[in-house]
PDB file of N, CA and C in Angstrom:
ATOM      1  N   UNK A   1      13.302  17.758  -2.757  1.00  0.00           N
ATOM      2  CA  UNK A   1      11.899  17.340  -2.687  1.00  0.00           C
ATOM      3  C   UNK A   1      11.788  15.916  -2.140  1.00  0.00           C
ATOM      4  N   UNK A   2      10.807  15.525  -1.190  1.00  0.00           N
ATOM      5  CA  UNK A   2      10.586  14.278  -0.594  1.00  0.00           C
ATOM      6  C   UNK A   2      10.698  13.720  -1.815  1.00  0.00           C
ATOM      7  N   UNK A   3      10.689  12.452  -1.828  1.00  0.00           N
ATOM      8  CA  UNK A   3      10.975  10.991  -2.565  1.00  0.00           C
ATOM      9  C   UNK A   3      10.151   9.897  -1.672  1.00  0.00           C
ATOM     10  N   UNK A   4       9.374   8.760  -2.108  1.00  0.00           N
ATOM     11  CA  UNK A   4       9.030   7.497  -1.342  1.00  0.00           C
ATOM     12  C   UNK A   4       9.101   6.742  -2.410  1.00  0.00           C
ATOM     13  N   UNK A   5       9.028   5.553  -1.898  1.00  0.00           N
ATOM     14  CA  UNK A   5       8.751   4.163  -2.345  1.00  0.00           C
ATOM     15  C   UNK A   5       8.063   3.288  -1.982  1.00  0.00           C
ATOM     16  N   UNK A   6       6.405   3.050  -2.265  1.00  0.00           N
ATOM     17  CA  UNK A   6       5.811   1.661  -1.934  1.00  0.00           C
ATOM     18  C   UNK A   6       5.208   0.818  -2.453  1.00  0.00           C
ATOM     19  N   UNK A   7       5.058   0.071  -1.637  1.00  0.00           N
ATOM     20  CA  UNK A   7       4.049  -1.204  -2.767  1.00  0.00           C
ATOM     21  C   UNK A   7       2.029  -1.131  -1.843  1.00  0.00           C
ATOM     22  N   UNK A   8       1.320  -1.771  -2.254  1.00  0.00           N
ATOM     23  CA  UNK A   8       0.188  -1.574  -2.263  1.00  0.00           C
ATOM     24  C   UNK A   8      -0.661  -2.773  -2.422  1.00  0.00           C
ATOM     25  N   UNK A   9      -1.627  -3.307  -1.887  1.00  0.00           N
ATOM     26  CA  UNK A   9      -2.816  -4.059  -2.408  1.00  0.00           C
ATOM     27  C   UNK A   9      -4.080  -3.057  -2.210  1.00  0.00           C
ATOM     28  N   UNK A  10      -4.890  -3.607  -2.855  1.00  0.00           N
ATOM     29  CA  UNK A  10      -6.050  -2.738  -3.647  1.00  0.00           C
ATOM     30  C   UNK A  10      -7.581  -3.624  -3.505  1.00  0.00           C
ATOM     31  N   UNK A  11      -8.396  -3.685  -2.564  1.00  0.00           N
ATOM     32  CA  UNK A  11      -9.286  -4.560  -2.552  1.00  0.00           C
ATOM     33  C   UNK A  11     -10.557  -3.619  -2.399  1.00  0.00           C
ATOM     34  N   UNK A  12     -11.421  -4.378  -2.457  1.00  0.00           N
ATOM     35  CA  UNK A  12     -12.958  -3.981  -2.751  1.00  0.00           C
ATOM     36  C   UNK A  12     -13.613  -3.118  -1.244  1.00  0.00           C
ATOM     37  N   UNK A  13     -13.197  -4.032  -0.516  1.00  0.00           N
ATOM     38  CA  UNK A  13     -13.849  -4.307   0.805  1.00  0.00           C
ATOM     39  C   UNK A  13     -13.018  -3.660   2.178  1.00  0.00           C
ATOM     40  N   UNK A  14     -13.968  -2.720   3.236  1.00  0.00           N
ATOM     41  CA  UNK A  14     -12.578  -2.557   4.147  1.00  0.00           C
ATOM     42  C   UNK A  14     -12.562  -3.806   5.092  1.00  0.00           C
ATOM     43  N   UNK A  15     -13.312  -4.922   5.456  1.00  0.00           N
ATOM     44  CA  UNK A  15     -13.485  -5.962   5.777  1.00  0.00           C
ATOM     45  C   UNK A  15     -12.272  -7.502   5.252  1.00  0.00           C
ATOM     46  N   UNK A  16     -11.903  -6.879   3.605  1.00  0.00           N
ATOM     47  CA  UNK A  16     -11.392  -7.587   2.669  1.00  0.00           C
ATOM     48  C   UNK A  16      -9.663  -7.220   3.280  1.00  0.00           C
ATOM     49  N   UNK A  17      -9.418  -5.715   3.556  1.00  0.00           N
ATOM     50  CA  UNK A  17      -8.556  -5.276   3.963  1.00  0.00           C
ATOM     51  C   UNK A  17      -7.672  -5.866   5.147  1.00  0.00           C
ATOM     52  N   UNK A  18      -8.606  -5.470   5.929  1.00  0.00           N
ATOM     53  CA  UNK A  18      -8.147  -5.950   7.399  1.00  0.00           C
ATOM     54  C   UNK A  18      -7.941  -7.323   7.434  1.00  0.00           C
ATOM     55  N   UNK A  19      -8.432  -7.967   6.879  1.00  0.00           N
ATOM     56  CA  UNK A  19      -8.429  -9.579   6.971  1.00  0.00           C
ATOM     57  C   UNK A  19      -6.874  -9.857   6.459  1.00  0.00           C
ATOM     58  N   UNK A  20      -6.771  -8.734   5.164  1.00  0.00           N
ATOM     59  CA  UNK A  20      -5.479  -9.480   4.601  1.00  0.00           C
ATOM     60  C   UNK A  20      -4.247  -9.362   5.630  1.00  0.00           C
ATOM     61  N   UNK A  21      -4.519  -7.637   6.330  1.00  0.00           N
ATOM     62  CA  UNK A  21      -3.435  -6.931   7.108  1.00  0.00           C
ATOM     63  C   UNK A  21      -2.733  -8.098   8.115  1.00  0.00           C
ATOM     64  N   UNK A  22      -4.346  -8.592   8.751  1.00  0.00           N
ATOM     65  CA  UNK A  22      -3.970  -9.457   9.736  1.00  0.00           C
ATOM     66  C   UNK A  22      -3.548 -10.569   9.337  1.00  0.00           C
ATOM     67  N   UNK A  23      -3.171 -11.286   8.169  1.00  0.00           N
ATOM     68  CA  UNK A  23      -2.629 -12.115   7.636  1.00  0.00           C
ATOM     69  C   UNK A  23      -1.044 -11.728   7.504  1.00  0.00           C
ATOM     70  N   UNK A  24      -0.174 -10.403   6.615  1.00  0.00           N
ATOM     71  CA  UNK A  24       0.195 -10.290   6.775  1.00  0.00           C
ATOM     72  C   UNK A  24       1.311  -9.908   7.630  1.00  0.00           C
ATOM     73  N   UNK A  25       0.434  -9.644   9.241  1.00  0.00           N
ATOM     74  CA  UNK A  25       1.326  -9.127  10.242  1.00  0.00           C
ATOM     75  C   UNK A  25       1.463 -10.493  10.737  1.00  0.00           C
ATOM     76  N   UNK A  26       0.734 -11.646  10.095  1.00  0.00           N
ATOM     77  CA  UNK A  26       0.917 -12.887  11.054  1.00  0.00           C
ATOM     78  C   UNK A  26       1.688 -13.816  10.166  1.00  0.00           C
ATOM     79  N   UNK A  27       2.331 -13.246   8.884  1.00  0.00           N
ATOM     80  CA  UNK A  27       3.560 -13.708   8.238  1.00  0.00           C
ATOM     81  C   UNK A  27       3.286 -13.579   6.543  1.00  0.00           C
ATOM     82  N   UNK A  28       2.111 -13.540   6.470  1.00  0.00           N
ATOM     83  CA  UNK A  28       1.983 -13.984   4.724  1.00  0.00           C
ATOM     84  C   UNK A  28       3.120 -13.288   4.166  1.00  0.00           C
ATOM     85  N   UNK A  29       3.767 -13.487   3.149  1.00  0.00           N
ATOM     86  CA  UNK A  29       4.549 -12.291   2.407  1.00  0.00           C
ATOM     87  C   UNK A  29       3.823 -10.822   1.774  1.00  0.00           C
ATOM     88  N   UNK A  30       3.620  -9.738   1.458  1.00  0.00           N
ATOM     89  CA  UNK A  30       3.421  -9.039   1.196  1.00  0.00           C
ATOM     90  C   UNK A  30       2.969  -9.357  -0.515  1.00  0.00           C
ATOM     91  N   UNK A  31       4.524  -9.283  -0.738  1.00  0.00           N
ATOM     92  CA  UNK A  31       3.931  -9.775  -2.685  1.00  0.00           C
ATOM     93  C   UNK A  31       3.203 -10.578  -2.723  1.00  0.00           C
ATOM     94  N   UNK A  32       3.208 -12.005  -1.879  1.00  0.00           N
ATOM     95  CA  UNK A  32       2.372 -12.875  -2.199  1.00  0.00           C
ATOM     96  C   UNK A  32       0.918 -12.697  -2.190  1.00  0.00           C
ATOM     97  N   UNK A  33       0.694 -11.555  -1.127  1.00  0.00           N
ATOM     98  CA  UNK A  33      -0.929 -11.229  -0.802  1.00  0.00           C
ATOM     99  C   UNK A  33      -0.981 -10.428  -1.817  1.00  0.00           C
ATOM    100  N   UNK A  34      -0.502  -9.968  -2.396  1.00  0.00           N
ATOM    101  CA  UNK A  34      -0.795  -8.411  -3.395  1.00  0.00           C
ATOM    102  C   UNK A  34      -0.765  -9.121  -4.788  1.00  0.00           C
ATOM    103  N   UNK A  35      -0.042 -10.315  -5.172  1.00  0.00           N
ATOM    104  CA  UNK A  35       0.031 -11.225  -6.458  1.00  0.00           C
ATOM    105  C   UNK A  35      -1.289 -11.404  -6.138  1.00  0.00           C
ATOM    106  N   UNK A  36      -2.287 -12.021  -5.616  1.00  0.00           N
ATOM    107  CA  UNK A  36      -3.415 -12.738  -5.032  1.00  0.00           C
ATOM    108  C   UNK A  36      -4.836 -12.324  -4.895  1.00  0.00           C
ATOM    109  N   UNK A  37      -4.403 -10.833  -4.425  1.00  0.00           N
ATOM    110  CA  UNK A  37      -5.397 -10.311  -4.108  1.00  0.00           C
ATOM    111  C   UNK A  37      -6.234  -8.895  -5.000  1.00  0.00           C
ATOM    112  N   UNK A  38      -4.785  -8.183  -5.122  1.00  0.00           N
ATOM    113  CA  UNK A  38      -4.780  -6.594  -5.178  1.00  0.00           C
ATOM    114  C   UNK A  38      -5.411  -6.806  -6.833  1.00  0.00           C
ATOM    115  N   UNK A  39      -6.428  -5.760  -7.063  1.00  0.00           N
ATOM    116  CA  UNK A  39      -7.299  -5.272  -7.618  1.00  0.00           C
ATOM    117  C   UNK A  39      -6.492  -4.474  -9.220  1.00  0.00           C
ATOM    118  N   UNK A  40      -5.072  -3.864  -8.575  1.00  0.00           N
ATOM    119  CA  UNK A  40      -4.556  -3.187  -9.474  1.00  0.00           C
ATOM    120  C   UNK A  40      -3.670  -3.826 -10.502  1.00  0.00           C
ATOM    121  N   UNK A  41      -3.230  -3.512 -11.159  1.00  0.00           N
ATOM    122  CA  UNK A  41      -2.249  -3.886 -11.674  1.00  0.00           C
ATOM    123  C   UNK A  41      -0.390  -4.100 -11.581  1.00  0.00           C
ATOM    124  N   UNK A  42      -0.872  -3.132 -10.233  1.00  0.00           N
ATOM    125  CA  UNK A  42       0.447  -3.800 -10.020  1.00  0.00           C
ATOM    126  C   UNK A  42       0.621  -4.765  -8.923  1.00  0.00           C
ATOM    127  N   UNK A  43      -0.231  -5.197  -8.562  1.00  0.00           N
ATOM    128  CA  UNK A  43      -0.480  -6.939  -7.847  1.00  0.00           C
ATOM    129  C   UNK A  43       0.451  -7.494  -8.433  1.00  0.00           C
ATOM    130  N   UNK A  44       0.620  -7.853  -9.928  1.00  0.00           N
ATOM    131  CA  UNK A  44       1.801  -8.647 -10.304  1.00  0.00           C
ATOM    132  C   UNK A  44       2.748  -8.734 -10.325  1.00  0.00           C
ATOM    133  N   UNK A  45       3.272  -7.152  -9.369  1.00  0.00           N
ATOM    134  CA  UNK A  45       4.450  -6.993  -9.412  1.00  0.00           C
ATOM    135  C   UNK A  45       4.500  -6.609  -7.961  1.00  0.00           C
ATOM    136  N   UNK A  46       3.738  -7.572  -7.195  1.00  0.00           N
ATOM    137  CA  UNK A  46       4.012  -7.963  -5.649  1.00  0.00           C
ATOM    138  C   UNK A  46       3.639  -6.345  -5.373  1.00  0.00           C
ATOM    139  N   UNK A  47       2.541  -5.824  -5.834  1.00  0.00           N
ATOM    140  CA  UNK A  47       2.515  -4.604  -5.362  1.00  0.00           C
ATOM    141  C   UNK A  47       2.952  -3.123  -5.574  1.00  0.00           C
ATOM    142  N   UNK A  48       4.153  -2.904  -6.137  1.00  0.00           N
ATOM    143  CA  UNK A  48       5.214  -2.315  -5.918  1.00  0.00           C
ATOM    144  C   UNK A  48       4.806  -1.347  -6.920  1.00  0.00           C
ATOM    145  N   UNK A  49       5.059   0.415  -6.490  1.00  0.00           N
ATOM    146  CA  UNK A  49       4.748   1.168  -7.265  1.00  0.00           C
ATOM    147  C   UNK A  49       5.630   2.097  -7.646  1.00  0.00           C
ATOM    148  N   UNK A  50       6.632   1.810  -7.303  1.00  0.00           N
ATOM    149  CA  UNK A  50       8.491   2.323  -7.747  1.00  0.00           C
ATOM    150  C   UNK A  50       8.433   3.720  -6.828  1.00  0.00           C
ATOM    151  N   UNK A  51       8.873   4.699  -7.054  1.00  0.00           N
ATOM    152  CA  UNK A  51       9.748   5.700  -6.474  1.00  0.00           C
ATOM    153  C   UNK A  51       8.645   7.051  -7.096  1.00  0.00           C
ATOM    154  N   UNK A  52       7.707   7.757  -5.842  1.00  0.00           N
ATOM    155  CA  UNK A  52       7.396   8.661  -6.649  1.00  0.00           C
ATOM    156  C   UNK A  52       7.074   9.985  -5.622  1.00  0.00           C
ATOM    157  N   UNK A  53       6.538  11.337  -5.955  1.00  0.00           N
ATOM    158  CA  UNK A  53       6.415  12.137  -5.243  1.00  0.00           C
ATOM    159  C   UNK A  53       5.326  12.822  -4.522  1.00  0.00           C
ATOM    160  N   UNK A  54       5.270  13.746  -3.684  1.00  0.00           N
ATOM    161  CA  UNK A  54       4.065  14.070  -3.256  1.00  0.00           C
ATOM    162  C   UNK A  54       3.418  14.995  -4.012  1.00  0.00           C
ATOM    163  N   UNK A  55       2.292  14.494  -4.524  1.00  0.00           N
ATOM    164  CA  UNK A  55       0.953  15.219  -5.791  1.00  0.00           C
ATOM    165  C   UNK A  55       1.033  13.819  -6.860  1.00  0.00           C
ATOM    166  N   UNK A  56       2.198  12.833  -6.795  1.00  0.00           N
ATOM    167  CA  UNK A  56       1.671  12.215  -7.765  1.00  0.00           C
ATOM    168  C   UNK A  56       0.204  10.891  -7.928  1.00  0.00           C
ATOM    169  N   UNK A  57       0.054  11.041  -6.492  1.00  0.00           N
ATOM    170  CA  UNK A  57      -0.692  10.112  -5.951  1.00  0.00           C
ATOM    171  C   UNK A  57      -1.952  10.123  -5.336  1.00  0.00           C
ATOM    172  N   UNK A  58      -3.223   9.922  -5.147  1.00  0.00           N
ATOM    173  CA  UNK A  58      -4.222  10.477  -4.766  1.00  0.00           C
ATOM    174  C   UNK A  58      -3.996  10.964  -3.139  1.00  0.00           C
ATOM    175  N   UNK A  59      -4.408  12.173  -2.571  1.00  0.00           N
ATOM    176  CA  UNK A  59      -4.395  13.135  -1.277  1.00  0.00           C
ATOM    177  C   UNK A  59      -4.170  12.128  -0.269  1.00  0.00           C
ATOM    178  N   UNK A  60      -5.005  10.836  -0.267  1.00  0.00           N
ATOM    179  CA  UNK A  60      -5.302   9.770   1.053  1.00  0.00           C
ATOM    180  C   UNK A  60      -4.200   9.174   0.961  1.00  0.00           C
ATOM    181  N   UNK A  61      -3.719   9.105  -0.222  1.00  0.00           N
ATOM    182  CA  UNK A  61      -2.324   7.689  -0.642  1.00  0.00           C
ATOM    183  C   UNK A  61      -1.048   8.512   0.208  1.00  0.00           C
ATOM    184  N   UNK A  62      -1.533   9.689  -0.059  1.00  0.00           N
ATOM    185  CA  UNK A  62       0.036  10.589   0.232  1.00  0.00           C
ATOM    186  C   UNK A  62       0.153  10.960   1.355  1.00  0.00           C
ATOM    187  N   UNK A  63      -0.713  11.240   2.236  1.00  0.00           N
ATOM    188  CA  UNK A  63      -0.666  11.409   3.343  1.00  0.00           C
ATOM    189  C   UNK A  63      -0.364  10.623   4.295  1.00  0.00           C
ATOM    190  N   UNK A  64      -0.701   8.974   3.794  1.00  0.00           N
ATOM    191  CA  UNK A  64       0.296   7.822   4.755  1.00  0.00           C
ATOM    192  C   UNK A  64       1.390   7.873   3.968  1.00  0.00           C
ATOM    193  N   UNK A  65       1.518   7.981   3.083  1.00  0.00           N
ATOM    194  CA  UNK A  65       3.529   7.444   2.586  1.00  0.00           C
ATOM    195  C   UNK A  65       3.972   8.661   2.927  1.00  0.00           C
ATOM    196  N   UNK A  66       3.819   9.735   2.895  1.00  0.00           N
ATOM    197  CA  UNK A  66       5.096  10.696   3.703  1.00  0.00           C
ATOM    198  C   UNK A  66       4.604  11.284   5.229  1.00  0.00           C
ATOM    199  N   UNK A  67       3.892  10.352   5.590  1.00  0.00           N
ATOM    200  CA  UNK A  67       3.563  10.911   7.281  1.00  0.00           C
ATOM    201  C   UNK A  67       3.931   9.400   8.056  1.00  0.00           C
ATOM    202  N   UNK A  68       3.938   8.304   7.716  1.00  0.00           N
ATOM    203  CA  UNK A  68       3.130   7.115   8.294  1.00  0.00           C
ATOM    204  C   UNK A  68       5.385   6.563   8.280  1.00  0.00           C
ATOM    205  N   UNK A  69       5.132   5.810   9.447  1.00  0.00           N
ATOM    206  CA  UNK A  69       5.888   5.094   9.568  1.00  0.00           C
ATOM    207  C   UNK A  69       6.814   3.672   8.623  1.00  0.00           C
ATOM    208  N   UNK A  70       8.109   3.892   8.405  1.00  0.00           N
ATOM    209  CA  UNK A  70       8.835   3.277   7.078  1.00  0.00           C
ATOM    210  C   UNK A  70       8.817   2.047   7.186  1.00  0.00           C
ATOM    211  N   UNK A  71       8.072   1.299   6.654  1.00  0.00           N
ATOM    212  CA  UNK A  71       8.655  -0.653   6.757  1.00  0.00           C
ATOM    213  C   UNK A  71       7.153  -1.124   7.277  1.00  0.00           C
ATOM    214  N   UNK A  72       6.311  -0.460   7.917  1.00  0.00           N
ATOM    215  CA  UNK A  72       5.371  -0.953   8.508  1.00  0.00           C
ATOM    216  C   UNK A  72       4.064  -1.340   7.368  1.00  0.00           C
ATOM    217  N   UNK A  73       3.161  -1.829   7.264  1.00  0.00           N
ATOM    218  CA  UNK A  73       1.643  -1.651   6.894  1.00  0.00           C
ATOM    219  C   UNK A  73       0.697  -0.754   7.329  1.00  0.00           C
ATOM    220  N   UNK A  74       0.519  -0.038   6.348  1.00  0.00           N
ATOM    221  CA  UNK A  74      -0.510   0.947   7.329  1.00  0.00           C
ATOM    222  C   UNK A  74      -1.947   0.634   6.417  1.00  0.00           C
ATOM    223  N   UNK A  75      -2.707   0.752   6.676  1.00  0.00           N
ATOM    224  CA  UNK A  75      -4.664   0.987   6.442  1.00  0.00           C
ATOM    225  C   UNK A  75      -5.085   0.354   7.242  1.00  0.00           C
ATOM    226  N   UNK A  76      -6.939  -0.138   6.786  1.00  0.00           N
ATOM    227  CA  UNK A  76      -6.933   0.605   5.388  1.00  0.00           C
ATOM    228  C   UNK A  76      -7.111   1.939   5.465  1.00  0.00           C
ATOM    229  N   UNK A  77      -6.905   2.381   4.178  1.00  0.00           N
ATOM    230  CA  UNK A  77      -6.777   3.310   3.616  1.00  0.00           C
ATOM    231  C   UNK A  77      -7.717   3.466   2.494  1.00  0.00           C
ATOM    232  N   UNK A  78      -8.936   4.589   2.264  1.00  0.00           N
ATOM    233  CA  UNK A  78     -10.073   4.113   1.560  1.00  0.00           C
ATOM    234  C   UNK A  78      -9.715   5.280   0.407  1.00  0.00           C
ATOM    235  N   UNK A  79      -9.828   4.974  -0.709  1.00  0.00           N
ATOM    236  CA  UNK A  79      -9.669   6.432  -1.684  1.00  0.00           C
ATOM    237  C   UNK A  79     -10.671   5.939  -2.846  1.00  0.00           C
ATOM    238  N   UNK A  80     -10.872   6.349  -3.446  1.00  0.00           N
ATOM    239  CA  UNK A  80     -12.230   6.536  -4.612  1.00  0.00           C
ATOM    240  C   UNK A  80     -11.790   5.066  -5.734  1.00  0.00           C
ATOM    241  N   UNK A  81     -10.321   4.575  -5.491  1.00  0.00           N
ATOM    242  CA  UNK A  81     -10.139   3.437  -6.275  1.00  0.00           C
ATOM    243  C   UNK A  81     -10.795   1.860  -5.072  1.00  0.00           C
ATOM    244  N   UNK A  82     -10.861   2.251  -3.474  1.00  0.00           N
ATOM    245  CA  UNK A  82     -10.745   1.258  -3.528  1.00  0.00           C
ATOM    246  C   UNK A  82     -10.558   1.267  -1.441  1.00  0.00           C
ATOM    247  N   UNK A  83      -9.788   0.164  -1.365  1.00  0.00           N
ATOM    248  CA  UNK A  83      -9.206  -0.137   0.332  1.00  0.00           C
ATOM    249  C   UNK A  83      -8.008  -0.397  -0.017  1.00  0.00           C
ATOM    250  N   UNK A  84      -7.269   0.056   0.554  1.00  0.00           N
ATOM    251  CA  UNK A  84      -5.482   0.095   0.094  1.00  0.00           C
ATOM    252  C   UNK A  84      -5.157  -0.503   1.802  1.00  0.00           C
ATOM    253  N   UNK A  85      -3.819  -1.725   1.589  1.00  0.00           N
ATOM    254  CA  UNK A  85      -2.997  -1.542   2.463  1.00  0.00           C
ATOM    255  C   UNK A  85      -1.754  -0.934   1.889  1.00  0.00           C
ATOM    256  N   UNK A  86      -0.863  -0.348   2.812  1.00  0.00           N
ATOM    257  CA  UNK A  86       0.360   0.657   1.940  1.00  0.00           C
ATOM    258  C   UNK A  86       1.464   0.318   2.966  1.00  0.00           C
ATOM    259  N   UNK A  87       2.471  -0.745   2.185  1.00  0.00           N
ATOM    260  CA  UNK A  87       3.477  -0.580   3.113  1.00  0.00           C
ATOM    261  C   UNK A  87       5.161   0.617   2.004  1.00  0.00           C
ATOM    262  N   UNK A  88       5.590   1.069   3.572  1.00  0.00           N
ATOM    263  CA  UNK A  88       6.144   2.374   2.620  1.00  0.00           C
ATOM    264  C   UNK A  88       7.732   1.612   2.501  1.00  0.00           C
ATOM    265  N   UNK A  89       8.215   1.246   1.775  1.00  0.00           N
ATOM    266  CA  UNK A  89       9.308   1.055   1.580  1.00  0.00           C
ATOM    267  C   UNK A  89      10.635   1.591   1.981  1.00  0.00           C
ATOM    268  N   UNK A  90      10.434   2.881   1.421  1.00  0.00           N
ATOM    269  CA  UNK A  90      11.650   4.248   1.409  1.00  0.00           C
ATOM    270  C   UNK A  90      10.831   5.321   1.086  1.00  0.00           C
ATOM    271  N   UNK A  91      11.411   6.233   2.264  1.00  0.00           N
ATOM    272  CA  UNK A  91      11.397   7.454   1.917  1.00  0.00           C
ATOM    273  C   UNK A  91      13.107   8.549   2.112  1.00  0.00           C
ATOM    274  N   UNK A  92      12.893   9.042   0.909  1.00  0.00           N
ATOM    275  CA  UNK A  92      13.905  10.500   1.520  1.00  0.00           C
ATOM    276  C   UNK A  92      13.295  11.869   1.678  1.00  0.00           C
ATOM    277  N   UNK A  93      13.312  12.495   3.107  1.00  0.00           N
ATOM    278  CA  UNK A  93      12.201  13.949   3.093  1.00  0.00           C
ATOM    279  C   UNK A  93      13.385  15.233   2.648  1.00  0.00           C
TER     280      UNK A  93
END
């Protein structure tokens, strides 16, 4: 069974989103924006949502972590919690 791994920020706004993305592709650290920003709880933990599978995650979440390209940032990404950026860590398919 697939396997991934990513981390996440979680903001209000898709405006809020993009702003951060483009921060991050222009160096911020990842944890540091997600300590800072992200909405969830796991902001404090630079994001990071450990190792999990496909169904455990809402339909929109899952469809970039096992379709979307490994290491990159992808959103936003809009799901009923929120504007997600999702960078995918690891996957095994």
């Amino acid at each position: 069974m697939a396997k991934a791994s990513a981390r996440h920020i979680l903001v209000e706004s898709e405006e809020e989103c993009i702003k951060l993305k483009g921060e991050i592709e222009g160096g911020t650290d990842f944890a540091e924006a997600a300590k800072q920003h992200s909405k969830c709880p796991s902001g404090k933990s630079g994001g990071a949502l450990g190792e999990f599978s496909p169904g455990q995650m809402v339909p929109e979440f899952d469809q970039v972590v096992f379709n979307e390209e490994v290491g990159k940032v992808h959103g936003p990404v809009r799901t009923q919690f929120g504007y997600h950026l999702v960078e995918i860590t690891d996957r095994q398919d």
